[in-house]
C-alpha atoms as a PDB file:
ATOM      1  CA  UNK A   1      -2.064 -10.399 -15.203  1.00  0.00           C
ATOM      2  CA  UNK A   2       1.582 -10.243 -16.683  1.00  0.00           C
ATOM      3  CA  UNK A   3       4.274 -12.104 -16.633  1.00  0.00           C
ATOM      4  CA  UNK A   4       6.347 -10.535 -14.084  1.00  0.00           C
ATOM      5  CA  UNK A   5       3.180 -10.755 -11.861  1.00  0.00           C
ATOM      6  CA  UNK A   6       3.498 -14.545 -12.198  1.00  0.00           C
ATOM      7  CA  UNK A   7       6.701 -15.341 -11.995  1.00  0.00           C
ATOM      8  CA  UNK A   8       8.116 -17.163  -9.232  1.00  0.00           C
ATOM      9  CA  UNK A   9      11.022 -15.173  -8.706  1.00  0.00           C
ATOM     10  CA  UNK A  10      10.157 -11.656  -8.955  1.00  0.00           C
ATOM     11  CA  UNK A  11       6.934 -12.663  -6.574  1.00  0.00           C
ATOM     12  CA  UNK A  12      10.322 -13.510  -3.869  1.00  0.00           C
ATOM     13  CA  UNK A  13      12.934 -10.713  -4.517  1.00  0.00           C
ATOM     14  CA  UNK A  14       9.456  -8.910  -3.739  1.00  0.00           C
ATOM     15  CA  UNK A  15       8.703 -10.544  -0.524  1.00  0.00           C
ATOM     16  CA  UNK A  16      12.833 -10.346   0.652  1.00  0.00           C
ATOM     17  CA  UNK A  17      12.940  -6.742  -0.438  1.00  0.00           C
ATOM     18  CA  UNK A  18       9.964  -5.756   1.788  1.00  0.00           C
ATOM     19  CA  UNK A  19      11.570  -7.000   5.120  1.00  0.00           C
ATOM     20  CA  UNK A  20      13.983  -4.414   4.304  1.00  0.00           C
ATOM     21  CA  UNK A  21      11.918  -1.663   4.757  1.00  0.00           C
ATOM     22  CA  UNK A  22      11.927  -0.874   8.583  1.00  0.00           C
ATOM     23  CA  UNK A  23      15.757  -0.778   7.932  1.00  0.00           C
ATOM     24  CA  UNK A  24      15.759   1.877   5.049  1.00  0.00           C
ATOM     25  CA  UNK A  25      12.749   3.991   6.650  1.00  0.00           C
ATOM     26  CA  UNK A  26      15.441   4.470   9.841  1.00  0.00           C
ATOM     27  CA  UNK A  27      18.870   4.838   7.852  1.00  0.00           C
ATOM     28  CA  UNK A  28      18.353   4.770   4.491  1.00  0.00           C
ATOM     29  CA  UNK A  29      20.197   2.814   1.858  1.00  0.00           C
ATOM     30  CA  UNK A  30      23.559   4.619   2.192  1.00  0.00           C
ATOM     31  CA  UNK A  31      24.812   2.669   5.193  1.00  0.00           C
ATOM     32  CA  UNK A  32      23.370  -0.784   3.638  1.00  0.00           C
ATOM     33  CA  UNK A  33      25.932  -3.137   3.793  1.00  0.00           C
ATOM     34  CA  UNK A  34      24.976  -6.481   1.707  1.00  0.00           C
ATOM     35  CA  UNK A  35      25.800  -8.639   4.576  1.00  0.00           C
ATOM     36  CA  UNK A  36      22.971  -6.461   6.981  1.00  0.00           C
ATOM     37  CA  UNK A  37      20.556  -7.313   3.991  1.00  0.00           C
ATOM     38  CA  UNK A  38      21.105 -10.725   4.556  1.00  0.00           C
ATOM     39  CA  UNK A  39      20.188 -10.291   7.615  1.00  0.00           C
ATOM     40  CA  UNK A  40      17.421  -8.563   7.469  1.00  0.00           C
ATOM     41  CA  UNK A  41      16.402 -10.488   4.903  1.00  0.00           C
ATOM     42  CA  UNK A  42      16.711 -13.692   6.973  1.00  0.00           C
ATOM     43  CA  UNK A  43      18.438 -15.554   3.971  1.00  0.00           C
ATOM     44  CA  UNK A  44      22.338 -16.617   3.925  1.00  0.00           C
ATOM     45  CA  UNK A  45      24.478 -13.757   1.646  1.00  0.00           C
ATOM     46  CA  UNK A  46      24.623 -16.831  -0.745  1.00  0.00           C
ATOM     47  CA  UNK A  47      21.025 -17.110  -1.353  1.00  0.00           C
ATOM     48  CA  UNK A  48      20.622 -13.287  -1.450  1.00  0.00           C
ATOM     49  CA  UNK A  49      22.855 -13.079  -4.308  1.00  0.00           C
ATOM     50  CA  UNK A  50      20.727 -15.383  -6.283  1.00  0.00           C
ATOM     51  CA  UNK A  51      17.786 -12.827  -6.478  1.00  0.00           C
ATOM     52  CA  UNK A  52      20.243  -9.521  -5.875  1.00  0.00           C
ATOM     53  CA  UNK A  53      23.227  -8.907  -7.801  1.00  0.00           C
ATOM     54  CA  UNK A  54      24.400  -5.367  -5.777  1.00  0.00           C
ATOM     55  CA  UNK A  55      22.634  -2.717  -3.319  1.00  0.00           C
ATOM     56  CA  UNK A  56      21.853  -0.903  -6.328  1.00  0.00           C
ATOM     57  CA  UNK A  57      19.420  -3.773  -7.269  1.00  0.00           C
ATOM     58  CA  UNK A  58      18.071  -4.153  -3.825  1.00  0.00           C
ATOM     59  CA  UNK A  59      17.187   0.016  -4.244  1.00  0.00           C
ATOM     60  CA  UNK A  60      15.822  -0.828  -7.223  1.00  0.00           C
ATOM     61  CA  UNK A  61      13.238  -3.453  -6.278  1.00  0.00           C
ATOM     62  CA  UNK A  62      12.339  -1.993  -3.222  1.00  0.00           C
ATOM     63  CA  UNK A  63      11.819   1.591  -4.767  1.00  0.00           C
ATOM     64  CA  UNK A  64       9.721   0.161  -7.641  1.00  0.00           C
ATOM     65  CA  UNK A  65       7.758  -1.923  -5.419  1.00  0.00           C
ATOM     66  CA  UNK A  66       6.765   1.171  -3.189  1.00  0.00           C
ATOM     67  CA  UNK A  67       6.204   3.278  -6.853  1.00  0.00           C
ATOM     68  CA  UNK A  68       3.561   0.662  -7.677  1.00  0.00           C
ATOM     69  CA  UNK A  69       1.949   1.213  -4.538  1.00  0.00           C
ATOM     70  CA  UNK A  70       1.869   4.366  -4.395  1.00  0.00           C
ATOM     71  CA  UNK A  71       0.553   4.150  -8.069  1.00  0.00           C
ATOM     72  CA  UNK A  72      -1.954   1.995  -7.801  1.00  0.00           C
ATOM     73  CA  UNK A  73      -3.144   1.504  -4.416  1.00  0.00           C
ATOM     74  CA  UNK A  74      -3.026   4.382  -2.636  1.00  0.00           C
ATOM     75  CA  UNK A  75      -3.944   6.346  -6.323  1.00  0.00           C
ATOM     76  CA  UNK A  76      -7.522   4.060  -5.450  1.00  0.00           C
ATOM     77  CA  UNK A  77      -7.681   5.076  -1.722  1.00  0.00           C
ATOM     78  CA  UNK A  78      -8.215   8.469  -2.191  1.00  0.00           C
ATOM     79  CA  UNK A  79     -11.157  10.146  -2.128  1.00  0.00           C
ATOM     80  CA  UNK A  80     -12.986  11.105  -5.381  1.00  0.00           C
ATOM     81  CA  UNK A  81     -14.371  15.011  -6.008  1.00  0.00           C
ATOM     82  CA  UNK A  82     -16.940  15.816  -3.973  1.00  0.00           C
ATOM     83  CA  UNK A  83     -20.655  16.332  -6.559  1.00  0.00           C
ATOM     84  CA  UNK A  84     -20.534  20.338  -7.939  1.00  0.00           C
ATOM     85  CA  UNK A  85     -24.048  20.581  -7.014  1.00  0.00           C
ATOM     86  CA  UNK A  86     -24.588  23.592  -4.724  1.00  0.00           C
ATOM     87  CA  UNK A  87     -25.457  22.325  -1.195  1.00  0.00           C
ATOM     88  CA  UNK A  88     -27.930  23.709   1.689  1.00  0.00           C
ATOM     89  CA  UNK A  89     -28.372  22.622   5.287  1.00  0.00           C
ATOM     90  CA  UNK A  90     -26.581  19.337   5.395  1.00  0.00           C
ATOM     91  CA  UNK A  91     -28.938  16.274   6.780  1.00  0.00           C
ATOM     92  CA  UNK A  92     -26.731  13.466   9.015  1.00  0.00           C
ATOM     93  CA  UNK A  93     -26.339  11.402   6.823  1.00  0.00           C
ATOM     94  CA  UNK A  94     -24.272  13.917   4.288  1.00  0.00           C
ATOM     95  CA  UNK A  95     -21.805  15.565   7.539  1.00  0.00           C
ATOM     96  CA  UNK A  96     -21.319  11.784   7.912  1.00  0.00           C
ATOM     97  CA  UNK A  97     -20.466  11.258   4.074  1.00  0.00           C
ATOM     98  CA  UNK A  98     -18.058  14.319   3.924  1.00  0.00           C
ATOM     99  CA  UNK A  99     -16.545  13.426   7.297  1.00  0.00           C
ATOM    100  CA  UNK A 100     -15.682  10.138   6.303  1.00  0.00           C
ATOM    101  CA  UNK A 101     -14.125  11.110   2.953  1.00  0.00           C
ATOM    102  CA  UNK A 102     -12.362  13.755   4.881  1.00  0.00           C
ATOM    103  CA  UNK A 103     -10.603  11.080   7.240  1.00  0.00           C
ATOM    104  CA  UNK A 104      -9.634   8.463   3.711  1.00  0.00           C
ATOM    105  CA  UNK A 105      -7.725  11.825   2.820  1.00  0.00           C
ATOM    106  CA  UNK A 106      -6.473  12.695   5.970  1.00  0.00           C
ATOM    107  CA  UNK A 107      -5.423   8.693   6.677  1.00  0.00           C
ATOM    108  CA  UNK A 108      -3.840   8.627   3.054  1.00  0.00           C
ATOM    109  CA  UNK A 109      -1.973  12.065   3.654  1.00  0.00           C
ATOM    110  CA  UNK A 110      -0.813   9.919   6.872  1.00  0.00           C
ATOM    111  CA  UNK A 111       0.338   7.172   5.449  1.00  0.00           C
ATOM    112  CA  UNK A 112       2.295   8.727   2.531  1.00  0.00           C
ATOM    113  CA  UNK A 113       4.190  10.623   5.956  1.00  0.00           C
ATOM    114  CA  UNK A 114       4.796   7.394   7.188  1.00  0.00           C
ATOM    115  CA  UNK A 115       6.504   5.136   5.019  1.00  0.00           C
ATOM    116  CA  UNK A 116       8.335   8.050   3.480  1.00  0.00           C
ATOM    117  CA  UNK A 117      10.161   9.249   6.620  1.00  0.00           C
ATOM    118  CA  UNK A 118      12.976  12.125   5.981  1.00  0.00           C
ATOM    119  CA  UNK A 119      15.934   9.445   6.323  1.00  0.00           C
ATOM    120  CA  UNK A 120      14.913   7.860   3.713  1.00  0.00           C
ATOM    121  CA  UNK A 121      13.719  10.569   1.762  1.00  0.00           C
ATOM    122  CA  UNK A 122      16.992  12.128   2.101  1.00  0.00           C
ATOM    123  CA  UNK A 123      19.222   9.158   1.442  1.00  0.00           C
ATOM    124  CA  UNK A 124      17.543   8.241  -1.632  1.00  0.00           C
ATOM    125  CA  UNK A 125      18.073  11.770  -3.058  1.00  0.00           C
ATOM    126  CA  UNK A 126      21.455  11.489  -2.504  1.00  0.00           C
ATOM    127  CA  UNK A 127      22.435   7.949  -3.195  1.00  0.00           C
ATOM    128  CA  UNK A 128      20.154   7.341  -6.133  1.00  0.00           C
ATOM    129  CA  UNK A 129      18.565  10.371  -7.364  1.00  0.00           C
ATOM    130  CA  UNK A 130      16.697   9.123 -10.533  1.00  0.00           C
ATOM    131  CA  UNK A 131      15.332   6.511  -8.228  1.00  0.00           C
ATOM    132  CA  UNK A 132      14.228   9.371  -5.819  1.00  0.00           C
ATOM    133  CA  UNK A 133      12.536  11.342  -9.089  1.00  0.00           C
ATOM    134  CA  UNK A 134      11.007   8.745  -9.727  1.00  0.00           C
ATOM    135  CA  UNK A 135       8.956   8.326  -6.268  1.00  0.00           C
ATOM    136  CA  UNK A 136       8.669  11.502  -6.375  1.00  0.00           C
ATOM    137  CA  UNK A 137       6.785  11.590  -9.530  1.00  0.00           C
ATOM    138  CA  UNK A 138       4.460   8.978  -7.800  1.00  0.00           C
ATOM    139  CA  UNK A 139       3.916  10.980  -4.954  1.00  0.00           C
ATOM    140  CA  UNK A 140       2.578  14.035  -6.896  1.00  0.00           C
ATOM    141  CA  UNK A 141       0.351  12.177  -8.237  1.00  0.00           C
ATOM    142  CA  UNK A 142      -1.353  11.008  -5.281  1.00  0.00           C
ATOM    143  CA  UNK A 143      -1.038  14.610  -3.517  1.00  0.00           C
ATOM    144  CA  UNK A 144      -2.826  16.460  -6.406  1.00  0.00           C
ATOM    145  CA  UNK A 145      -5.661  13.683  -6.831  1.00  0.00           C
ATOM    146  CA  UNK A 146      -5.968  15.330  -2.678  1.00  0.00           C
ATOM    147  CA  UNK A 147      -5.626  18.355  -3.688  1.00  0.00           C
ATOM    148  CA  UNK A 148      -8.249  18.033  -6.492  1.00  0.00           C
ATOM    149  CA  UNK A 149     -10.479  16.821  -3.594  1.00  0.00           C
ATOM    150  CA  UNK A 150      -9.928  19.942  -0.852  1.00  0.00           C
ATOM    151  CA  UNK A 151     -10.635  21.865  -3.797  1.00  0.00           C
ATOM    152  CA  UNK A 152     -13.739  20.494  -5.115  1.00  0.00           C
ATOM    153  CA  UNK A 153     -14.947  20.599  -1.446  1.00  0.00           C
ATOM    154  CA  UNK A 154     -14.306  24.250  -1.030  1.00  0.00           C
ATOM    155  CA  UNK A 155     -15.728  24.475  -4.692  1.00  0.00           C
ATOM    156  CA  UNK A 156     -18.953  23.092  -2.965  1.00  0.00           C
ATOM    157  CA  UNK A 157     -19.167  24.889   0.625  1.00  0.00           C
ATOM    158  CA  UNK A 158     -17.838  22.157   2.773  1.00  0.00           C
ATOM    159  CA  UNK A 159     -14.579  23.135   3.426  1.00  0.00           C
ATOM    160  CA  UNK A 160     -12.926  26.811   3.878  1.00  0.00           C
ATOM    161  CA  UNK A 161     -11.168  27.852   1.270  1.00  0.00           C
ATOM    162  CA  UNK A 162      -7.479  26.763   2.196  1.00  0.00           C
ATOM    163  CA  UNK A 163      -4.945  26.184  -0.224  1.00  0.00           C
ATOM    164  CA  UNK A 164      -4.664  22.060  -0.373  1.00  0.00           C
ATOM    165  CA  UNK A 165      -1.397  21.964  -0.898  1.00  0.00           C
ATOM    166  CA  UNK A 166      -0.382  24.053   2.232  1.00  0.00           C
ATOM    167  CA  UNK A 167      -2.759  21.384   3.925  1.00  0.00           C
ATOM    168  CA  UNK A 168      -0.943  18.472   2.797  1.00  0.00           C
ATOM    169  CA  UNK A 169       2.266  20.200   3.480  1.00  0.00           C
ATOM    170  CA  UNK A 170       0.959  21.106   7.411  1.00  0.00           C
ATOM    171  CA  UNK A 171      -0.332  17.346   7.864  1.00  0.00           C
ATOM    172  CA  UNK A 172       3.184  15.800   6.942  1.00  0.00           C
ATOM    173  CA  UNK A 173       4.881  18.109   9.060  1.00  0.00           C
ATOM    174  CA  UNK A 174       3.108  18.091  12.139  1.00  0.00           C
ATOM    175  CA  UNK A 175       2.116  14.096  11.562  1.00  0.00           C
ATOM    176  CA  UNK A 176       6.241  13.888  11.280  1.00  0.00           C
ATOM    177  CA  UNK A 177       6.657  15.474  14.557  1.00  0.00           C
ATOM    178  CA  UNK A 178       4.098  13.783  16.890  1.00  0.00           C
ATOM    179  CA  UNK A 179       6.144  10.603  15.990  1.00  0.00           C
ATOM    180  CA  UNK A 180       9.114  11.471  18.000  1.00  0.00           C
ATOM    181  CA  UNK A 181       8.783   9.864  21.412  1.00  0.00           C
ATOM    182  CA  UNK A 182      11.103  12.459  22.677  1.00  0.00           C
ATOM    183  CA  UNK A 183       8.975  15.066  22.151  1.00  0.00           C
ATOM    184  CA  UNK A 184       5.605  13.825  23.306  1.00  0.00           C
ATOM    185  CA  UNK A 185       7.570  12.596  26.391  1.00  0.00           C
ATOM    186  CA  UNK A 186       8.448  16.352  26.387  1.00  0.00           C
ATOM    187  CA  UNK A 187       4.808  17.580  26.282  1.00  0.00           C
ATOM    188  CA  UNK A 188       3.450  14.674  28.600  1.00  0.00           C
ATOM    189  CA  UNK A 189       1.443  12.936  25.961  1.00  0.00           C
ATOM    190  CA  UNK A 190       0.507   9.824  24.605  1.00  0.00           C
ATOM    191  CA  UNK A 191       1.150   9.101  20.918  1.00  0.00           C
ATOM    192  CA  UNK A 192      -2.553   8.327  20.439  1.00  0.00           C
ATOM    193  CA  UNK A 193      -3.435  11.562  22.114  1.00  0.00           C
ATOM    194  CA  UNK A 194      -1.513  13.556  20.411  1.00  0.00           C
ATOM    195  CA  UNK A 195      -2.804  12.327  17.273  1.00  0.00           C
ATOM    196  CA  UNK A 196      -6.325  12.820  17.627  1.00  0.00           C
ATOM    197  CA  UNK A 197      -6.106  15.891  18.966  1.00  0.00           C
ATOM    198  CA  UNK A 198      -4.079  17.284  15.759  1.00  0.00           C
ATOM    199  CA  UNK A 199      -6.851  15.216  13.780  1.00  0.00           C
ATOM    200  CA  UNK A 200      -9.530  17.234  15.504  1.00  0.00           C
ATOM    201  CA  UNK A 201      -7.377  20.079  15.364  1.00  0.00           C
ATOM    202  CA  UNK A 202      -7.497  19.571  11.526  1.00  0.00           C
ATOM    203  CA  UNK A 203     -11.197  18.953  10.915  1.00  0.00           C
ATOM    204  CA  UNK A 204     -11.627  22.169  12.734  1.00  0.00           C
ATOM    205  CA  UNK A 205      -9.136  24.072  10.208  1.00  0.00           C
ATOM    206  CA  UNK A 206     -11.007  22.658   6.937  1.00  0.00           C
ATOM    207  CA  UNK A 207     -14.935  22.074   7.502  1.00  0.00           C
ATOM    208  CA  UNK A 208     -17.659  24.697   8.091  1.00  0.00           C
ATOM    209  CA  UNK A 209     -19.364  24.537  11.356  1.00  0.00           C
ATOM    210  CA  UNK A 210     -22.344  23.535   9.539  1.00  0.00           C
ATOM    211  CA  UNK A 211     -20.533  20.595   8.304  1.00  0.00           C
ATOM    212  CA  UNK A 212     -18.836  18.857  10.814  1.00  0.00           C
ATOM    213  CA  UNK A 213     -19.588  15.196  12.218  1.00  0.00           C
ATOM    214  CA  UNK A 214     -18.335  15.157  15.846  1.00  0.00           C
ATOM    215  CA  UNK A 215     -18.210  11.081  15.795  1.00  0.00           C
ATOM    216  CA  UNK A 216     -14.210   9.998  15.288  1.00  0.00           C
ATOM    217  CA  UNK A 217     -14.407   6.586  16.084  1.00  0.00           C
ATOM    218  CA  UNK A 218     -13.457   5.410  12.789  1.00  0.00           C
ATOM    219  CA  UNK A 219     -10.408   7.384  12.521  1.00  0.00           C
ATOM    220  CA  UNK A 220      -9.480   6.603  16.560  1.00  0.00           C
ATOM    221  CA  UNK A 221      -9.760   2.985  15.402  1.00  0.00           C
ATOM    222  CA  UNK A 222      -7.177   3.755  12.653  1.00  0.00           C
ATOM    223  CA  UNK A 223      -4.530   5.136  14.659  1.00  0.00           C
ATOM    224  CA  UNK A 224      -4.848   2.453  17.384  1.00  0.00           C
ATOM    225  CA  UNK A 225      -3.856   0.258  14.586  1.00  0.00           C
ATOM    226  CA  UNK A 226      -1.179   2.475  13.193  1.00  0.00           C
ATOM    227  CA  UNK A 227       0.423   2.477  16.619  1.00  0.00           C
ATOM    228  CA  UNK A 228       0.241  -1.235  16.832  1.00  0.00           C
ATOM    229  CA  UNK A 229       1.856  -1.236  13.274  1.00  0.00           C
ATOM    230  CA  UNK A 230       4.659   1.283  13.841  1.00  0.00           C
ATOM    231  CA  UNK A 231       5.447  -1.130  17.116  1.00  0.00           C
ATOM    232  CA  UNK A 232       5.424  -4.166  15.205  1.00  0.00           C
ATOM    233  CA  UNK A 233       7.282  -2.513  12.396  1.00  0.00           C
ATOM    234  CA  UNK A 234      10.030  -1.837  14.918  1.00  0.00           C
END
């Protein structure tokens, strides 16, 4: 463990830079005053300034802290290449195996979507663009360890060939869209609905026949606690 992981005061300007992040994921950093970060970090502007000198500091922390995520923790949630040995008529037990590594993708490719909304995206690119390099560099990193996955599945017969980039592009998109109330109140649909239909939808796009595992409860469970999330991160 470092030094910076133990140290009193990085572990806070951590913990009051993360309450930020509803804000920023909605409007970005542009329209930040110092006196809403206060606020939203529930700490007098005097107390703030002892762990946050300017915005640009706030940016900072909170951009590094999501880099390190993305790095690290989400690096280890992906799913690793599928075995190059040629496969036959899949058993149970291995349509289970490839299903569920198919939804860790599909849930990381989700999550990525979500705490990188356009806003902020967008903001960051224009306010501090070697901050927004930077994540992006992250990013890439997580989308071709994905990509190296689709592609050692199609390598093996599991999936069709599809290009796993156009994959991960279609899944941000679409995700992106079913998140607008707006529309699904336009299309008389639930959130929840919506998204395991497009998860089906999905599955559908990428396995052979022979391959796919019809039980989604795992994944069903995972967006009933997304939704809770995105309420409680409102």
């Amino acid at each position: 463990m470092s030094e910076i992981d133990c140290d009193p005061l990085f572990e806070k300007r951590e913990k009051l830079v993360m309450r930020l992040m509803p804000y920023v994921n909605k409007h970005g950093f542009s329209s930040l005053k110092m006196d809403d970060a206060a606020k939203y970090m529930d700490i007098s502007k005097a107390t703030m300034y002892k762990y946050f000198s300017s915005k640009t500091e706030i940016a900072e922390c909170l951009i590094e802290k999501f880099v390190l995520y993305v790095s690290n923790q989400m690096l280890a949630e992906a799913p690793p290449t599928m075995s190059p040995e040629p496969l036959s008529q899949p058993s149970a037990e291995e349509r289970k195996f490839y299903n569920e590594s198919f939804a860790r993708a599909f849930k990381l490719t989700v999550k990525l979507s979500f705490y990188l909304t356009d806003v902020l995206l967008q903001d960051l690119n224009a306010t501090y663009p070697d901050l927004s390099v930077k994540l992006a560099q992250a990013v890439d990193l997580c989308k071709n360890k994905l990509a190296d996955y689709f592609n050692s599945g199609i390598a093996i017969g599991v999936f069709y060939p599809i290009n796993a980039r156009i994959y991960l592009t279609q899944v941000d998109l679409v995700f992106r869209k079913l998140l607008d109330p707006k529309w699904l109140m336009l299309q008389n649909m639930t959130m929840k609905q919506a998204l395991m239909d497009f998860y089906k939808m999905i599955k559908h796009q990428v396995f052979y026949e022979k391959w796919m595992d019809d039980d989604d409860s795992s994944i069903e469970a995972y967006f009933d606690a997304l939704i809770a999330g995105m309420r409680a991160f409102d």
